[in-house]
Protein backbone atom coordinates (compact mmCIF):
# COMPACT_ATOMS: atom_id res chain seq x y z
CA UNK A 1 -46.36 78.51 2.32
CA UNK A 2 -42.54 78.48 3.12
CA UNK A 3 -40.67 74.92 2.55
CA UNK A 4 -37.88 73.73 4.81
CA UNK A 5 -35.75 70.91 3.70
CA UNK A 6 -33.91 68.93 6.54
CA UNK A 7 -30.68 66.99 4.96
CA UNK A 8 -30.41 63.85 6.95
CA UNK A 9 -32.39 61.99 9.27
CA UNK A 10 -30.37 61.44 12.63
CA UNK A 11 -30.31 62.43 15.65
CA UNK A 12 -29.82 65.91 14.66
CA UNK A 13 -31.34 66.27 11.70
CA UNK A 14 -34.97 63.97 13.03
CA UNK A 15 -34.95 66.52 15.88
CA UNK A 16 -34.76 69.65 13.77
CA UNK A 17 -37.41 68.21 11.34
CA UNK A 18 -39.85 66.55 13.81
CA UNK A 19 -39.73 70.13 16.35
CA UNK A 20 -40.52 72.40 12.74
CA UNK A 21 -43.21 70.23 11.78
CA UNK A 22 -44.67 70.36 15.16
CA UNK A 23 -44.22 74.25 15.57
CA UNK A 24 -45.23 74.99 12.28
CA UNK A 25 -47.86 72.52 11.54
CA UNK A 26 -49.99 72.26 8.46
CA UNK A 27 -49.35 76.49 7.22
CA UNK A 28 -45.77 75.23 6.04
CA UNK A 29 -43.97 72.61 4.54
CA UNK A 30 -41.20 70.02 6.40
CA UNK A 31 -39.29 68.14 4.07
CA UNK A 32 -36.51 65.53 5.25
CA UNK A 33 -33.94 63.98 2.50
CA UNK A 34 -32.15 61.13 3.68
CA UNK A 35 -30.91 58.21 1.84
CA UNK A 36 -31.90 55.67 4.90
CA UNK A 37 -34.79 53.92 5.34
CA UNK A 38 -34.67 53.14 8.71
CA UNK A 39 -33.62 55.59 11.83
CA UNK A 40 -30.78 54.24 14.46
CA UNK A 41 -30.27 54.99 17.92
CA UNK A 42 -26.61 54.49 17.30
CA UNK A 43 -25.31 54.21 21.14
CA UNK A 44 -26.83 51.19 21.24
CA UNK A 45 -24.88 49.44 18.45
CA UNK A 46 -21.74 48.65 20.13
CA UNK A 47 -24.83 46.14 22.06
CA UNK A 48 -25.85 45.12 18.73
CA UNK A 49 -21.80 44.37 18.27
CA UNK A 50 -21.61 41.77 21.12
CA UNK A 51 -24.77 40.59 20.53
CA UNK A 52 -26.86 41.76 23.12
CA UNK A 53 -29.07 43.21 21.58
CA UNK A 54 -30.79 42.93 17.81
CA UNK A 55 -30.76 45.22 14.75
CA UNK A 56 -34.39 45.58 15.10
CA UNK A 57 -34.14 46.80 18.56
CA UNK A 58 -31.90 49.58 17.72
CA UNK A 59 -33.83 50.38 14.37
CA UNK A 60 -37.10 51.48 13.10
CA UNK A 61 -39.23 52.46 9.60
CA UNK A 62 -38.92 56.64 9.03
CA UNK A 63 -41.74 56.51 6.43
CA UNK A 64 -44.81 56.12 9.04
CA UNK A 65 -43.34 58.58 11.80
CA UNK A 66 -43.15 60.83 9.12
CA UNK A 67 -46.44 60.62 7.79
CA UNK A 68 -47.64 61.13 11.10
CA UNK A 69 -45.69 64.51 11.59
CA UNK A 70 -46.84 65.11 8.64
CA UNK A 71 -43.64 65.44 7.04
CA UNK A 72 -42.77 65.01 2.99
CA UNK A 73 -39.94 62.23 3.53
CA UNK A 74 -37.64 61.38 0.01
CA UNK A 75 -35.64 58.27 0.96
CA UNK A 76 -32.57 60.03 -1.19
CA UNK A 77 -28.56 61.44 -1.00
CA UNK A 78 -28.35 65.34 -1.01
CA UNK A 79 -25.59 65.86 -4.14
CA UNK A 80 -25.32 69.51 -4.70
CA UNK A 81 -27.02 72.93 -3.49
CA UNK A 82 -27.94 75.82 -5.15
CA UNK A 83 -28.10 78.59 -2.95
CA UNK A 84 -28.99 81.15 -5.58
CA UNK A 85 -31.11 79.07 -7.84
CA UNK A 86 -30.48 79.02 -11.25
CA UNK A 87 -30.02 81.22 -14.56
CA UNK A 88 -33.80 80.45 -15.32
CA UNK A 89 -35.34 81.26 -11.55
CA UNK A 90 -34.24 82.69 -8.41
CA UNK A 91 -35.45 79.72 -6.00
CA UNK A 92 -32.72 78.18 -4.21
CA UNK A 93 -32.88 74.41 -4.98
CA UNK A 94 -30.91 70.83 -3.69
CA UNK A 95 -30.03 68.08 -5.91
CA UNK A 96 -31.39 64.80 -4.48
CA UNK A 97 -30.72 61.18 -6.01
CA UNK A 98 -33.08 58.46 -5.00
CA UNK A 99 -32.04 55.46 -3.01
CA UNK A 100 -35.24 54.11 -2.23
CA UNK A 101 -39.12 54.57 -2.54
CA UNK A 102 -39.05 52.98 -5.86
CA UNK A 103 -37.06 55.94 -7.18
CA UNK A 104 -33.60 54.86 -6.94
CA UNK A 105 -30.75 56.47 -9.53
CA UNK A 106 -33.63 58.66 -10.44
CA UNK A 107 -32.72 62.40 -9.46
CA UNK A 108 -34.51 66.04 -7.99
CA UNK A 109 -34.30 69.38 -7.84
CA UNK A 110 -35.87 70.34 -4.41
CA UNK A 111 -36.86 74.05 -4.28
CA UNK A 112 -36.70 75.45 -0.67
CA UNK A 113 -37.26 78.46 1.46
CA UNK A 114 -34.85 77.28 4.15
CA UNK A 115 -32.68 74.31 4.39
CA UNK A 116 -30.45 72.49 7.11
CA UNK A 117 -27.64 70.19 6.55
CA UNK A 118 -27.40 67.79 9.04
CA UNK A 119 -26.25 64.64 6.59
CA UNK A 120 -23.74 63.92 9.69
CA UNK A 121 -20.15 62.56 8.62
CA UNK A 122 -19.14 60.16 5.78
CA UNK A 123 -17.60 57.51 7.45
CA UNK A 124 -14.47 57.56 5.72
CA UNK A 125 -12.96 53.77 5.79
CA UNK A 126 -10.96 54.76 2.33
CA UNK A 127 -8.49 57.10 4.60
CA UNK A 128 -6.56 54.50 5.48
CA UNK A 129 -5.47 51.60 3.20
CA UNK A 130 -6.55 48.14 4.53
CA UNK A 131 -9.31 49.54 6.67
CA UNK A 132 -12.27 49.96 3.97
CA UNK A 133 -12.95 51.41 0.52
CA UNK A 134 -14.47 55.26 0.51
CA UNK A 135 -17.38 54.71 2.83
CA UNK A 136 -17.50 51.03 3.05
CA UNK A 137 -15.63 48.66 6.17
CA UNK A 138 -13.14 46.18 4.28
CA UNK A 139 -12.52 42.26 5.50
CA UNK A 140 -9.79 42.91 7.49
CA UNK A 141 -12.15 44.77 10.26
CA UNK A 142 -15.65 45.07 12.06
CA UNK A 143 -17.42 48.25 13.06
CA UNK A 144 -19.86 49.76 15.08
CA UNK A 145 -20.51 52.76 13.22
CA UNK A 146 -24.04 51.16 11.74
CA UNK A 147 -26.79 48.88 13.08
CA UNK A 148 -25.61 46.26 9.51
CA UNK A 149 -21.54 46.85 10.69
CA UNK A 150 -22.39 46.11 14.34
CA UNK A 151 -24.32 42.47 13.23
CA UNK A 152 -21.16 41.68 11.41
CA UNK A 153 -19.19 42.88 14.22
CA UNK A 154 -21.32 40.15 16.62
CA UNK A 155 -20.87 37.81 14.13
CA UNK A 156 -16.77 37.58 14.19
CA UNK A 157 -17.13 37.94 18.00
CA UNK A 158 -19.04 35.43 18.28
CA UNK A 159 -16.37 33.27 16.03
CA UNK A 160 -13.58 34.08 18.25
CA UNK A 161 -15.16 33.93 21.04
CA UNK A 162 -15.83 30.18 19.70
CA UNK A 163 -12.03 29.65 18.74
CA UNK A 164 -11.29 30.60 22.61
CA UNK A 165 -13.25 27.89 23.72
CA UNK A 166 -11.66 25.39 21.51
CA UNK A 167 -8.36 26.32 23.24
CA UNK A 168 -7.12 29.04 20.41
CA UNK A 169 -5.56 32.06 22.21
CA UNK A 170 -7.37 35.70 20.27
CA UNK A 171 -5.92 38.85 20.49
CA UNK A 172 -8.72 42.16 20.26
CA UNK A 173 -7.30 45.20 19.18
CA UNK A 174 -9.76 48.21 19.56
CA UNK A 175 -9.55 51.67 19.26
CA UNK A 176 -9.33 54.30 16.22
CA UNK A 177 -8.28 53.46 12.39
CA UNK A 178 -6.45 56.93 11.77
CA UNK A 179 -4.50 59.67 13.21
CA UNK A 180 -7.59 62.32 12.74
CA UNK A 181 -10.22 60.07 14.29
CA UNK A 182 -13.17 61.26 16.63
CA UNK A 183 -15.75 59.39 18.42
CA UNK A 184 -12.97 57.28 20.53
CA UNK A 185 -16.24 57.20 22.77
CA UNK A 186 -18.25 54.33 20.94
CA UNK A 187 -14.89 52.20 20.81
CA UNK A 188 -14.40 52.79 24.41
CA UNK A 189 -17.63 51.19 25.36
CA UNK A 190 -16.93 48.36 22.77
CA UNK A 191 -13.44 47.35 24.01
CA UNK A 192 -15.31 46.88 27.46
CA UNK A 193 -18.44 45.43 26.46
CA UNK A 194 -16.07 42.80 24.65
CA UNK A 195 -14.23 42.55 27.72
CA UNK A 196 -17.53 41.71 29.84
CA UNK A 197 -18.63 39.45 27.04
CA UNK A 198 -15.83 37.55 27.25
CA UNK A 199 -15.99 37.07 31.05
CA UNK A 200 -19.63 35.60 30.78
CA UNK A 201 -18.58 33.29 28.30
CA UNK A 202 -15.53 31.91 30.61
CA UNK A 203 -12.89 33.09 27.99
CA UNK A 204 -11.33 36.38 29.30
CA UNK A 205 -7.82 33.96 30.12
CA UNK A 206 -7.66 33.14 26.60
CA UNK A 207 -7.77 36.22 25.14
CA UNK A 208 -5.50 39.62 25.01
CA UNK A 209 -6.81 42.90 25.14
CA UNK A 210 -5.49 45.93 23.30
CA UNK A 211 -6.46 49.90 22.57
CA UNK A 212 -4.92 51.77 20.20
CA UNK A 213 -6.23 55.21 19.72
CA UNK A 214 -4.96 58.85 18.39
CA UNK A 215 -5.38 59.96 21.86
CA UNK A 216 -2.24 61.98 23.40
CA UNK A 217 -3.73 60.01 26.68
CA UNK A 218 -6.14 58.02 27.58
CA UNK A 219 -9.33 60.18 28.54
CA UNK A 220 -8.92 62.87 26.16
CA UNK A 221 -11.84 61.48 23.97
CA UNK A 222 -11.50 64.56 21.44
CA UNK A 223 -12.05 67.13 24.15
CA UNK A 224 -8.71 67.47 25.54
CA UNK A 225 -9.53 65.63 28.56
CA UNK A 226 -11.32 67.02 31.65
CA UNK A 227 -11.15 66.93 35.17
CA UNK A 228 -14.37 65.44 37.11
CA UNK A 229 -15.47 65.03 40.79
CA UNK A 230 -15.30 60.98 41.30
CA UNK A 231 -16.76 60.19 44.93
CA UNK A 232 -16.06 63.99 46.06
CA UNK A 233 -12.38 64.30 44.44
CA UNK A 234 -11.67 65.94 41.57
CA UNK A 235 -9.43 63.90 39.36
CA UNK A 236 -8.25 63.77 35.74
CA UNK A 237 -9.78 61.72 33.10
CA UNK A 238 -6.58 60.57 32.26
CA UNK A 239 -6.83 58.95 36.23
CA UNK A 240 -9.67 57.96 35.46
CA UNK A 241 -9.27 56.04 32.32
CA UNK A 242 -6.36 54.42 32.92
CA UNK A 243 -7.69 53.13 36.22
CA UNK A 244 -10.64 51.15 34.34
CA UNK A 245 -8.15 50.00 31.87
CA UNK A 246 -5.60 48.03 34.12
CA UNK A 247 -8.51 46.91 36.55
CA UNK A 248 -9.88 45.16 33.52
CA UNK A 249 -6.41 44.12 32.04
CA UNK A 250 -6.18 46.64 28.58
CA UNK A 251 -3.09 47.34 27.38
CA UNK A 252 -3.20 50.07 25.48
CA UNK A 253 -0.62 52.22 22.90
CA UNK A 254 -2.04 55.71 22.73
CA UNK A 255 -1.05 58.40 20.14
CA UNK A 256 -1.22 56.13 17.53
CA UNK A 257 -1.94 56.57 13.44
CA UNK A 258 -2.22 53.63 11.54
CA UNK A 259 -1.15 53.77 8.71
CA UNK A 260 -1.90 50.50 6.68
CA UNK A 261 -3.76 47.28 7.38
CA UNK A 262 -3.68 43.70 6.15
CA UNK A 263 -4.89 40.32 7.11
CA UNK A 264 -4.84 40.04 10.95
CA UNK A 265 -1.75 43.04 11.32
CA UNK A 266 -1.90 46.94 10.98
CA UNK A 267 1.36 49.58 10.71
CA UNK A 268 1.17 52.34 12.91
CA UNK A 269 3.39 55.56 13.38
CA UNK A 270 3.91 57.25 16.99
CA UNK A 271 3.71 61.12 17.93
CA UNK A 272 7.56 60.62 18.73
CA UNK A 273 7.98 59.52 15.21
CA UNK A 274 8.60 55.84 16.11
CA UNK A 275 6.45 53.27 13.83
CA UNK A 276 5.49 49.45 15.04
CA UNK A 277 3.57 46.61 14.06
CA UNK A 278 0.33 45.15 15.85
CA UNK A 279 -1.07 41.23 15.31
CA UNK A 280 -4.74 40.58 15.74
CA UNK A 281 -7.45 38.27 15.43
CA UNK A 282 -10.09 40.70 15.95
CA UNK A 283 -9.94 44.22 14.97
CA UNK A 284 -12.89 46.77 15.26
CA UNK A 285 -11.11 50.66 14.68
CA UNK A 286 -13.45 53.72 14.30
CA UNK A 287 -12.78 55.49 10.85
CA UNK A 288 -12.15 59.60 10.43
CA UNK A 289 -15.25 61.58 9.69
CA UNK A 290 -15.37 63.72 6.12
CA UNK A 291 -18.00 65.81 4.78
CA UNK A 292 -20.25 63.65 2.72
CA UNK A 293 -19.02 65.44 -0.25
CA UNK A 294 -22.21 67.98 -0.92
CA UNK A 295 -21.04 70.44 -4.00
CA UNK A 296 -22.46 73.78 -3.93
CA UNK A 297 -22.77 76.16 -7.07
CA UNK A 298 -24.00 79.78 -7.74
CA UNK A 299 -26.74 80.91 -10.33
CA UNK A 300 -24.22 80.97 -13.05
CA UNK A 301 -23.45 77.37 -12.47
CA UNK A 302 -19.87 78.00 -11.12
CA UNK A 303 -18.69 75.74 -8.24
CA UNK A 304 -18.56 77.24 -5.09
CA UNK A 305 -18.53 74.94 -3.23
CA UNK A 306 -14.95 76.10 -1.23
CA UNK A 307 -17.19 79.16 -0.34
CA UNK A 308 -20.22 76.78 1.23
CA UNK A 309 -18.00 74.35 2.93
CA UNK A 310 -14.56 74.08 4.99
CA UNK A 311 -11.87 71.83 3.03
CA UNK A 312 -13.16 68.80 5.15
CA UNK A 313 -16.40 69.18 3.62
CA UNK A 314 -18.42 70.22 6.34
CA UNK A 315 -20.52 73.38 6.48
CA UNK A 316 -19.46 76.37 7.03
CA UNK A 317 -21.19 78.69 9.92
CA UNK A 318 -21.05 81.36 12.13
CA UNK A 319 -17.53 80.42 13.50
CA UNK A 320 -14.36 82.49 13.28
CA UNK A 321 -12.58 80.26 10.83
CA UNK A 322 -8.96 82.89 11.32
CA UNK A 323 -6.15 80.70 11.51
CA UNK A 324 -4.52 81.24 14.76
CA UNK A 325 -2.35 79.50 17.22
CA UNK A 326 -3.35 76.97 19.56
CA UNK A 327 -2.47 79.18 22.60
CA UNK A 328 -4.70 82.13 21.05
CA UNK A 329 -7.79 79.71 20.75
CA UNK A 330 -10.97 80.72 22.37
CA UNK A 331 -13.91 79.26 23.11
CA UNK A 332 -16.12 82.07 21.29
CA UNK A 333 -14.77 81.14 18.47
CA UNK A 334 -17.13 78.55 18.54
CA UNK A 335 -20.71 78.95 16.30
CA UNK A 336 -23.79 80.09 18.08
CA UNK A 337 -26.54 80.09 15.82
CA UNK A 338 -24.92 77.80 13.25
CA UNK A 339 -26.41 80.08 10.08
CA UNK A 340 -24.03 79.83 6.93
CA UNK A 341 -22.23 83.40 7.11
CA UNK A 342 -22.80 83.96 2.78
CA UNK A 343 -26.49 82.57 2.53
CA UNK A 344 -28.51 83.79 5.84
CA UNK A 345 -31.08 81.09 4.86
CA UNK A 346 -28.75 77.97 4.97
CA UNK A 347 -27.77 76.54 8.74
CA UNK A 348 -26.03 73.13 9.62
CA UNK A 349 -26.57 71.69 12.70
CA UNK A 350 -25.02 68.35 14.55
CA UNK A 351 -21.96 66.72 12.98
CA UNK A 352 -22.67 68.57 9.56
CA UNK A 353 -21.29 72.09 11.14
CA UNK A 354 -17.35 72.79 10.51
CA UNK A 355 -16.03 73.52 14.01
CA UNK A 356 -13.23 76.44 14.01
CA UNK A 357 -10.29 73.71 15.32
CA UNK A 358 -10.43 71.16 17.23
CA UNK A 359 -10.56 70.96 20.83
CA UNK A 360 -7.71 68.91 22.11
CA UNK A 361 -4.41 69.93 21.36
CA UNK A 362 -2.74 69.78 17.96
CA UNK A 363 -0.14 67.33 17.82
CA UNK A 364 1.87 65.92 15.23
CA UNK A 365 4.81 63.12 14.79
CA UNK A 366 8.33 64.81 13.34
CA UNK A 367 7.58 63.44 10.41
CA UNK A 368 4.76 65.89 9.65
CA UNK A 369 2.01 63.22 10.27
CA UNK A 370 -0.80 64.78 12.23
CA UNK A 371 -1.92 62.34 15.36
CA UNK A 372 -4.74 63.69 17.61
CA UNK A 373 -8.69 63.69 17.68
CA UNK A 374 -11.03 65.80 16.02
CA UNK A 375 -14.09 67.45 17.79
CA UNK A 376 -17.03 65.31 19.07
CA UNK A 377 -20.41 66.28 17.79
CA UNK A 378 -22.70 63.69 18.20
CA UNK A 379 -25.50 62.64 21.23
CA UNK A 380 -26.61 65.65 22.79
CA UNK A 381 -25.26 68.32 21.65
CA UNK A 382 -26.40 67.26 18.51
CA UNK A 383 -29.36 67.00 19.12
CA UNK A 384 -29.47 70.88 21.42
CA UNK A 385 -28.52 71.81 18.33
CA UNK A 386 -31.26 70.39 15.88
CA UNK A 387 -33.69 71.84 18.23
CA UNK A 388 -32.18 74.98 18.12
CA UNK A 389 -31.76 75.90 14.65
CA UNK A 390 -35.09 74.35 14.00
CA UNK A 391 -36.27 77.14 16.57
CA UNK A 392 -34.94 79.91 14.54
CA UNK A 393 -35.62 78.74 10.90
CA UNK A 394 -39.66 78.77 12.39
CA UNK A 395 -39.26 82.03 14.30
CA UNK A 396 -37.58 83.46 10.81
CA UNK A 397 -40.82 81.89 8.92
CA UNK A 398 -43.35 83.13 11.20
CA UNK A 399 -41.63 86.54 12.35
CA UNK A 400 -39.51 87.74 9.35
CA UNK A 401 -36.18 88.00 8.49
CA UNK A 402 -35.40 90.36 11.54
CA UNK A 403 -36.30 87.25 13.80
CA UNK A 404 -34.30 86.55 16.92
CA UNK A 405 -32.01 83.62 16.43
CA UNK A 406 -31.57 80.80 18.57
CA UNK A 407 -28.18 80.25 20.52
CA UNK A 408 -26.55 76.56 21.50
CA UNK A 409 -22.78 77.33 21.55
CA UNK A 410 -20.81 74.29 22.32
CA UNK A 411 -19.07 76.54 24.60
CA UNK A 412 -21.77 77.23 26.76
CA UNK A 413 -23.17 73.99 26.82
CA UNK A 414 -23.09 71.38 29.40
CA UNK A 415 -23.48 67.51 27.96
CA UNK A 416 -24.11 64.40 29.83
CA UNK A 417 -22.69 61.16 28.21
CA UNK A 418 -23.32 57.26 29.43
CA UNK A 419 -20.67 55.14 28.31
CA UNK A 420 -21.39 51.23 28.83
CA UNK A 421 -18.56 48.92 30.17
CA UNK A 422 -20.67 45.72 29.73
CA UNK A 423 -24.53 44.73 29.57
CA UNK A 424 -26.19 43.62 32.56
CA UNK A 425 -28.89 44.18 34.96
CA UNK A 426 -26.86 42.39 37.96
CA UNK A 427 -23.70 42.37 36.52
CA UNK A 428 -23.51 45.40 34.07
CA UNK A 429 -21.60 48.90 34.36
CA UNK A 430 -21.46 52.04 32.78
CA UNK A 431 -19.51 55.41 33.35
CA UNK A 432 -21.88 58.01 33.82
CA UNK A 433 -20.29 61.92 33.22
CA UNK A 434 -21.71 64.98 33.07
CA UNK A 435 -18.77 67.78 31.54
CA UNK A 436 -19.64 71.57 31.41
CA UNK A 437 -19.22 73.42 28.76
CA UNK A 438 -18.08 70.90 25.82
CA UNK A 439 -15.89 73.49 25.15
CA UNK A 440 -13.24 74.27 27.64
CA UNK A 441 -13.20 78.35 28.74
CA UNK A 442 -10.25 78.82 30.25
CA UNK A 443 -11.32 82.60 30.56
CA UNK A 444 -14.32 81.96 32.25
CA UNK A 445 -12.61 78.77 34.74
CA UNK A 446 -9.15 78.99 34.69
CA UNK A 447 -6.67 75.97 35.11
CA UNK A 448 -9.25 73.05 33.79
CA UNK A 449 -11.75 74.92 31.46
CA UNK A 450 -14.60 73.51 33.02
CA UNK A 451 -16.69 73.94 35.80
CA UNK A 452 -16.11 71.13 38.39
CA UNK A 453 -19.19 71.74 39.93
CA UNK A 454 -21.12 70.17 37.03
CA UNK A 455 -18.12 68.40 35.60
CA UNK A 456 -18.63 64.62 37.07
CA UNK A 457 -18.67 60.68 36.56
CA UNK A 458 -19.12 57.81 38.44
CA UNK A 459 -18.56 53.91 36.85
CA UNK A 460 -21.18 51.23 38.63
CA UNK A 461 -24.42 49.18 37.84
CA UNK A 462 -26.55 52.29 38.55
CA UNK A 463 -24.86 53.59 34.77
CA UNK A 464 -25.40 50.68 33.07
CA UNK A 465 -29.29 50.89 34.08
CA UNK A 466 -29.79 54.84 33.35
CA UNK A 467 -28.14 54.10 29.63
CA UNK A 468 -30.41 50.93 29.11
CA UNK A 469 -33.01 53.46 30.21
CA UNK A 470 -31.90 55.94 28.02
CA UNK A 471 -32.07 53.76 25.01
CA UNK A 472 -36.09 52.92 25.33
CA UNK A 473 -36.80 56.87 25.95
CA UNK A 474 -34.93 57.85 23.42
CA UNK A 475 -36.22 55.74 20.88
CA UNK A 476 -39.94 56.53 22.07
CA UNK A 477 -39.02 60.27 21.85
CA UNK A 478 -37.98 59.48 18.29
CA UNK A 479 -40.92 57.58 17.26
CA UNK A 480 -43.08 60.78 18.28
CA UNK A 481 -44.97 58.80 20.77
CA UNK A 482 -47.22 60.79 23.21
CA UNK A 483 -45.53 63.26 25.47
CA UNK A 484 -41.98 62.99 22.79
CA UNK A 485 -41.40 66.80 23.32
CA UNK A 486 -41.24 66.33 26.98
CA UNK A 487 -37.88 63.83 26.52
CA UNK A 488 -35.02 66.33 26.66
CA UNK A 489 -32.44 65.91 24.04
């Protein structure tokens, strides 16, 4: 019997673990470490945020789905990996320290055959000052980034929102909480779900409106932007963003780092070097992603973990890692198979997978600061790419070492993305987009690096209703509910 341990129990990580179990079945062992209790369909929280909808409808237990995939499930924190086991045996092992089942502070060594890391990011708040401590949101700001941050996010709204209609003006400033930020995505939606909030409560006069992002423009959303056929045109999503923002009345200060935050202000420092000061009453800014700080060490005990993992702390895999010039980037130099290039048995899949560089352009201010987004890996590509490394650790379980591995290149992969700009079955919207590949080719499409043909959006009710959709498959896919394999990713 071979054992596979899954780090992490996302979206990636569920899908890699729930697919092995099923292809594998009872002739093998599936075991997921994760130190949460509960799973989270985390588009949905920027509805938890402006409380329309509830923690418990964007949440659910992981023990009984488990049990019935017949999964081992340890409610724990991965700490350290040893690929080559120890002085006393050969079996590769990973650390785990309990943080529930009864067990927590107690510690394991998990022996495994094969193992994926898919812990996703730590959300690091402790990057800049003001904004949180290590992985935890300070007072000075709300998040979205978890189901519990989004309920105290609804909460303050819901105080302002209060304040408005006493006659106090409120200012909402939105947007990202450091120069190397990603996932400008989830505080797009929430700067317009606030927005359309607002209007339903008869407050939008008393309020202004404000994004602030690391963005070079609006629409670059970590992948250097992309241009889309709206209504038969193709247009930039620069056009396209900034459109939406001035029909809805959004300022908004773009290639920004912020640099400190206190009490109802936050410093910031411009790509041209310039810095400012913004006021608010209501501040929800995305944190930068780390590694979650997984050590690695050989059979002599020595710390390798610079070998395992890129200097951000994410995994490394089978990228080319050369450092190069922007202009001499490629999209192949983007993983395919996402195996760890020293320990064939090791993969990483989802956020958990060190890209090469990023995507957009490289950009920073003249005083050396670096200001622009990091590489999206979340939704569906991360969970393509659960599926298939899953699909090669079984093939290399069932059919040897020499087995065929699985491709999902980032590169060659087309995602689809629903991005809510208010909740509503009358009155709701959502931008609906479709980009191909993830990963601009300018080889293969010259000019735009994407294939306009399957590069599209549209903004209307008929979004809004797909993602609300999307949230109640998704969640019954996760739960392993009859006919779950059928759900795409």
């Amino acid at each position: 019997m071979a054992r596979l341990v899954v780090l992490g129990g996302g979206v990636s990580g569920h899908t890699a673990a729930t697919f092995a179990a099923k292809w594998l079945g009872s002739a093998h062992e599936v075991v997921v470490v994760t130190p949460n209790a509960k799973w989270n369909w985390i588009p949905s929280n920027i509805w938890v945020g402006v409380g329309e909808m509830s923690k418990e409808e964007v949440t659910f237990e992981l023990a009984p789905v488990y049990a019935k995939a017949g999964i081992t499930y340890k409610q724990a924190k991965a700490v350290s990996i040893n690929p080559e086991g120890s002085e006393t045996s050969d079996k590769p092992f990973v650390t785990v320290e309990y943080t529930g089942q009864d067990k927590v502070g107690q510690s394991e060594d998990v022996e495994y055959d094969y193992i994926i890391n898919a812990t996703g990011p730590k959300l690091n708040f402790g990057a800049t000052p003001g904004l949180g401590e290590g992985s935890e949101i300070g007072e000075h700001t709300v998040s979205v980034c978890t189901a519990d941050h989004a309920v105290h996010a609804s909460e303050e709204l819901a105080k302002c929102i209060e304040k408005m209609k006493n006659g106090e003006r409120q200012k909402f400033l939105i947007g990202t909480g450091h120069g190397l930020c990603t996932c400008q995505g989830a505080a797009f939606e929430y700067i317009f779900n606030i927005e359309h909030e607002l209007n339903k409560a008869g407050v939008r006069d008393m309020a202004d409106m404000k994004w602030i992002s690391n963005e070079s423009f609006l629409g670059d959303f970590g992948m250097g932007g992309l241009h889309m056929k709206v209504g038969g045109y193709v247009v930039s999503s620069k056009l396209f963003a900034e459109s939406l923002y001035a029909e809805r009345g959004v300022e908004w200060l773009i290639g920004a780092h912020v640099s400190n935050i206190e009490s109802g202000k936050l410093d910031y420092e411009l790509l041209d070097g310039s810095t400012g000061e913004e006021e608010f009453d209501f501040a929800m800014l995305i944190p930068p992603f780390a590694g979650v700080g997984l050590k690695a060490y050989n059979k002599a005990g020595e710390d390798i973990t610079d070998v395992v993992f890129a200097p951000n702390g994410f995994m490394k895999v089978d990228a080319d890692y050369t450092a190069k010039p922007y202009a001499e980037w490629k999209a192949s130099d983007w993983p395919r198979t996402y195996q760890n290039p020293t320990y064939p048995n090791m993969f990483a899949a989802g956020i958990a997978f060190a890209p090469p560089h990023l995507i957009s352009q490289p950009m920073s201010s003249p005083n050396g600061t670096p200001i622009n987004p990091t590489p999206p890996r979340t939704g569906m590509p991360a969970g393509i790419i659960g599926k298939a490394v899953a699909h090669s650790v079984c093939d290399l379980i069932t059919k040897g070492e020499g087995a065929h591995l699985h491709e999902a290149s980032m590169a060659e992969m087309g995602a689809a993305c629903v991005a809510s700009a208010g909740k509503g079955w009358f009155d709701g919207q959502a931008a609906a987009m479709t980009v191909y590949p993830v990963v601009p080719d300018f080889e293969k499409y010259p000019g735009t690096g994407r294939d306009t043909d399957y590069t599209f959006g549209e903004i209307g009710l008929a979004g809004h209703w797909i993602k609300h959709i999307l949230h109640y498959m998704f969640i019954y896919k996760a739960k392993l509910n009859p006919g779950w394999t059928m759900i795409p990713e």
